[in-house]
Structure formats: structure tokens, C-alpha cells
C-alpha atoms as a PDB file:
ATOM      1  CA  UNK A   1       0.000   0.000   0.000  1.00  0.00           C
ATOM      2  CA  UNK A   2       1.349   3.156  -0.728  1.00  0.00           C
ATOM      3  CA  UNK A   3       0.000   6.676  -1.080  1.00  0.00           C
ATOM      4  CA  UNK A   4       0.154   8.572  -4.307  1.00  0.00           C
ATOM      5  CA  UNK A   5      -1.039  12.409  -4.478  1.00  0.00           C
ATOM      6  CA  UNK A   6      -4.423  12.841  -2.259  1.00  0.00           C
ATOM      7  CA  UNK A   7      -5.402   8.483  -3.240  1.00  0.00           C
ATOM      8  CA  UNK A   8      -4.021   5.602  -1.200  1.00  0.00           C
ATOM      9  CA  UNK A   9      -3.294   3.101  -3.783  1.00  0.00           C
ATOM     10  CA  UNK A  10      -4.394  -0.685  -1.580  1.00  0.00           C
ATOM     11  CA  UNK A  11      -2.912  -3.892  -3.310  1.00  0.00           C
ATOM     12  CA  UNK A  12      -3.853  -7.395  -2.211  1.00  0.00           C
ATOM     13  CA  UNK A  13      -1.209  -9.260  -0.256  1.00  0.00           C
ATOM     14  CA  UNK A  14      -1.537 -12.960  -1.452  1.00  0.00           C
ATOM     15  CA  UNK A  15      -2.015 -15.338   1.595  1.00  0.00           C
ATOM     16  CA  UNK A  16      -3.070 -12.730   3.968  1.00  0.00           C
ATOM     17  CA  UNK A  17      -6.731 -13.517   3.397  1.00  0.00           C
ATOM     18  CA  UNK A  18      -8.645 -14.817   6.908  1.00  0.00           C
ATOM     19  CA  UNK A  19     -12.169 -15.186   8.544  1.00  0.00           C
ATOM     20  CA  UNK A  20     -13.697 -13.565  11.555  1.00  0.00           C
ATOM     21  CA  UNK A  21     -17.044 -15.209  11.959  1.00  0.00           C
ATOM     22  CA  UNK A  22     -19.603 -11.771  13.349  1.00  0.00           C
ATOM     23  CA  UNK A  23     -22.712 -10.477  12.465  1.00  0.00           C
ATOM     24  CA  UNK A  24     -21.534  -6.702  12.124  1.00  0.00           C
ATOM     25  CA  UNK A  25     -19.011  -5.701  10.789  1.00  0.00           C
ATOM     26  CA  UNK A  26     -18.143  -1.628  11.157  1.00  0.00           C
ATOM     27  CA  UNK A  27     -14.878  -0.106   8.950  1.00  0.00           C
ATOM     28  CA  UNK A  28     -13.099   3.242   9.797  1.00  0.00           C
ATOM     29  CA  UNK A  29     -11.137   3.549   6.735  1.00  0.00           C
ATOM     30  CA  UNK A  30     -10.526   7.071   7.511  1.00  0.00           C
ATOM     31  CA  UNK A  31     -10.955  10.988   5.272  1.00  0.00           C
ATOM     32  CA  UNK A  32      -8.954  12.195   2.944  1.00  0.00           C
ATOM     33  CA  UNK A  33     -10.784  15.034   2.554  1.00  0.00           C
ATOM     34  CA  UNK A  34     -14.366  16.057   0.445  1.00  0.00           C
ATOM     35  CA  UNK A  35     -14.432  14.144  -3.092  1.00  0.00           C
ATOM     36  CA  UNK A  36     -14.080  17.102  -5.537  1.00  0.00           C
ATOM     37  CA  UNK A  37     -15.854  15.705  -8.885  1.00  0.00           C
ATOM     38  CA  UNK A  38     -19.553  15.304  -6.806  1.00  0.00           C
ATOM     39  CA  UNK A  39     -22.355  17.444  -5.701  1.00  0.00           C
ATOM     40  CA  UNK A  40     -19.396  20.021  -4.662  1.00  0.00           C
ATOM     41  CA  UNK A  41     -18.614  20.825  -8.420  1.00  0.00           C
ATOM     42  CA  UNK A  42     -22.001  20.459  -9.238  1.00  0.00           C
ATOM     43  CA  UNK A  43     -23.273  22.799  -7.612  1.00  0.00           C
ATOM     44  CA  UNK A  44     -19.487  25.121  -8.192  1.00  0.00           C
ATOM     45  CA  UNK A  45     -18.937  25.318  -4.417  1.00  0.00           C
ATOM     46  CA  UNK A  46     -15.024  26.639  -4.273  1.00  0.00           C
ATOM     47  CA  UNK A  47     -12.494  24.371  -2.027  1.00  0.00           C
ATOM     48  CA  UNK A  48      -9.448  26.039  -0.294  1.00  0.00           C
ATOM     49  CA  UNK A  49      -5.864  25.302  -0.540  1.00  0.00           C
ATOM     50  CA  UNK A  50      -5.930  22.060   1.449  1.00  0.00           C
ATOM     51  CA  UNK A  51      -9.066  20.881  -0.576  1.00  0.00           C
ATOM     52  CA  UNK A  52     -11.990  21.359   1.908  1.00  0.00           C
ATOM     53  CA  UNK A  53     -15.057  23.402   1.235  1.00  0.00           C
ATOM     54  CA  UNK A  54     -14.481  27.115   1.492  1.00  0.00           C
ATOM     55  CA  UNK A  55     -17.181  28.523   4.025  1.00  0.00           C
ATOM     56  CA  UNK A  56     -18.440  31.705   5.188  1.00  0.00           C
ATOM     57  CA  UNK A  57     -17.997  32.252   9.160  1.00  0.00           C
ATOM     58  CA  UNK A  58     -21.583  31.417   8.973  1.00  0.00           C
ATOM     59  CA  UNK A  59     -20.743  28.184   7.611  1.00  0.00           C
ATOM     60  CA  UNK A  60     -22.469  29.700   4.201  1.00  0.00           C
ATOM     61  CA  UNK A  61     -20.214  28.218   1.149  1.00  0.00           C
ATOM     62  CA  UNK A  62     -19.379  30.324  -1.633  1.00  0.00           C
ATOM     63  CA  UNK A  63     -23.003  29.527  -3.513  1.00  0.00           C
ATOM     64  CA  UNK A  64     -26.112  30.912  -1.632  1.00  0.00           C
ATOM     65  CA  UNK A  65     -28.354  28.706   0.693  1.00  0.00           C
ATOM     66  CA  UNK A  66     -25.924  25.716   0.569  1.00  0.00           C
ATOM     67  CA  UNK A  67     -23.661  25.164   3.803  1.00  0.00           C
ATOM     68  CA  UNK A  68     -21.150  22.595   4.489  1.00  0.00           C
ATOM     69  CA  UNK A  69     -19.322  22.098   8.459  1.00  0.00           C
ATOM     70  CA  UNK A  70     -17.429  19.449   9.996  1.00  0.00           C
ATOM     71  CA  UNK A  71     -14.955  17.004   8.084  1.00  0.00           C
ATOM     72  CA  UNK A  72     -15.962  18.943   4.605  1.00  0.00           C
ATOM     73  CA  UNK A  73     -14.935  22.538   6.155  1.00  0.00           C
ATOM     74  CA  UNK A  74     -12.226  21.907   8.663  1.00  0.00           C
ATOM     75  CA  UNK A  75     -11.104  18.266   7.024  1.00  0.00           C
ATOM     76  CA  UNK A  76     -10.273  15.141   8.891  1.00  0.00           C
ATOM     77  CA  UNK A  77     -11.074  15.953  12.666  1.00  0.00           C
ATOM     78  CA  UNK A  78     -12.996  14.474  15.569  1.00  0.00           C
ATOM     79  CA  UNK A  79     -16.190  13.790  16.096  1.00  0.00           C
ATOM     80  CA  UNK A  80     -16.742  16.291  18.647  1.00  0.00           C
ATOM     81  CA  UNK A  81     -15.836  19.114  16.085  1.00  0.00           C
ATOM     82  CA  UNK A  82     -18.522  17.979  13.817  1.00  0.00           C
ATOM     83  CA  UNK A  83     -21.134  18.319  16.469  1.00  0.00           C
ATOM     84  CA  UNK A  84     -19.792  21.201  16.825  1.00  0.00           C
ATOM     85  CA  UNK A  85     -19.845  22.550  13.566  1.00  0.00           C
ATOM     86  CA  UNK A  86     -22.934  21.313  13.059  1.00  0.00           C
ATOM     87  CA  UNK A  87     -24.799  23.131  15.449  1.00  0.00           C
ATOM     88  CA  UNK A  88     -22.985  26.460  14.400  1.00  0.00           C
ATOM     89  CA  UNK A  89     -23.665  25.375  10.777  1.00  0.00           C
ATOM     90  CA  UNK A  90     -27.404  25.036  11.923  1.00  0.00           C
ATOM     91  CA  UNK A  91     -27.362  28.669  13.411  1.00  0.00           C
ATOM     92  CA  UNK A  92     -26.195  29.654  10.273  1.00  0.00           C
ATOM     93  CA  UNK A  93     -28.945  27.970   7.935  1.00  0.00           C
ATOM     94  CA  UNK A  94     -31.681  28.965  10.788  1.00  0.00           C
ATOM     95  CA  UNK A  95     -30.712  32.389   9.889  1.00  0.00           C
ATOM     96  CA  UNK A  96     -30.097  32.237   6.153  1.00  0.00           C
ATOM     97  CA  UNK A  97     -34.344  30.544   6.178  1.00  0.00           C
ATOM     98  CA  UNK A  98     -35.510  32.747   8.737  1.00  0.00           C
ATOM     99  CA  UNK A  99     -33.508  36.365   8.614  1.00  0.00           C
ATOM    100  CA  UNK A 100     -32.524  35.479  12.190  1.00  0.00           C
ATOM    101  CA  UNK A 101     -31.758  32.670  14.759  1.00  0.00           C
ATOM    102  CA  UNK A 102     -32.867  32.127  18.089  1.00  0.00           C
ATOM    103  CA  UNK A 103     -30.824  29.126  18.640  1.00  0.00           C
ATOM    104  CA  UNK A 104     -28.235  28.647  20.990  1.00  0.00           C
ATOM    105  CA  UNK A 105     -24.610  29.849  20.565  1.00  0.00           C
ATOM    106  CA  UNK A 106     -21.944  26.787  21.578  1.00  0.00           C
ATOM    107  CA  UNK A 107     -19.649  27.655  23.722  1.00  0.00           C
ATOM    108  CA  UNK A 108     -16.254  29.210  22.309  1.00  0.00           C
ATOM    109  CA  UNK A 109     -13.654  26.140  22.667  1.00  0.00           C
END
């Protein structure tokens, strides 16, 4: 396995192959960051230098009504951030909808 540009390039290793008998099986297989040929140049939202979507302090991208927080803003982060985020982001879109927001501020961390 080795990592060329932003893509991890994964080869198989012959003979590695086992079993684990579950019934669930969960994969963190980790972010490299927001896929840039998707709904993001779709809808010509503009990335920053690192790749992530380029956001407003309001969380607001760079096209009107459409907002992006968490591991798409800030990039590959912990969960906590993205709840967050996500909650600002929502204070954001609460007042983009409604010309203001009642909604909590989270704390400064």
C-alpha cells in the first residue's frame, strides 16, 4: 500500500486472506478530505488550498443557501468538532431561512 497524491493506492497481499465469523461488521477507513468531482462541483462550491469546502464564518459556502461544516470545512477531525460545527452550521442555515436565529450559541472552545 502506498499513497500517491491525495489516493491511497491498496494492493492485495496474497495469503493474507482470513475469517472472523460476526454479524456486524463496522470499517473506519478514515478521510482524505471532500471528493471534488460530486455534488461540490455540481453545484461550483469553491475548495481552499488544502481541498476542503471554502465557508463563510456562517458556515455559508461560496453559492447561496448551501452550507457545508465538519470534516468537509475543517477536514479530517474528531467527532466532537462535527457536532460542533454542526450546530454552528445550523445557526447559520436557521438564519439564512428565517432572517434570524434564536438558537443557541456553543460555547467558544
Amino acid at each position: 500500500m502506498g499513497r500517491t497524491g491525495r489516493l491511497w493506492r491498496l494492493s492485495a497481499i496474497p495469503g493474507s486472506e482470513f475469517e472472523i465469523p460476526c454479524e456486524l461488521v463496522l470499517l473506519a477507513l478514515g478521510f482524505l478530505g471532500p471528493e471534488p468531482d460530486t455534488m461540490i462541483a455540481q453545484l461550483g462550491c469553491a475548495l481552499t488550498d488544502r481541498g476542503n469546502v471554502k465557508v463563510t464564518p456562517d458556515y455559508q459556502t461560496t453559492v447561496p443557501g448551501v452550507f457545508s461544516c465538519g470534516d468537509m470545512r475543517r477536514g479530517q477531525s474528531l467527532v466532537v468538532w462535527a457536532i460542533w460545527e454542526g450546530r454552528e452550521c445550523a445557526r447559520g442555515v436557521d438564519a439564512w431561512l428565517m432572517g434570524e436565529t434564536s438558537l443557541p450559541t456553543s460555547p467558544e472552545v
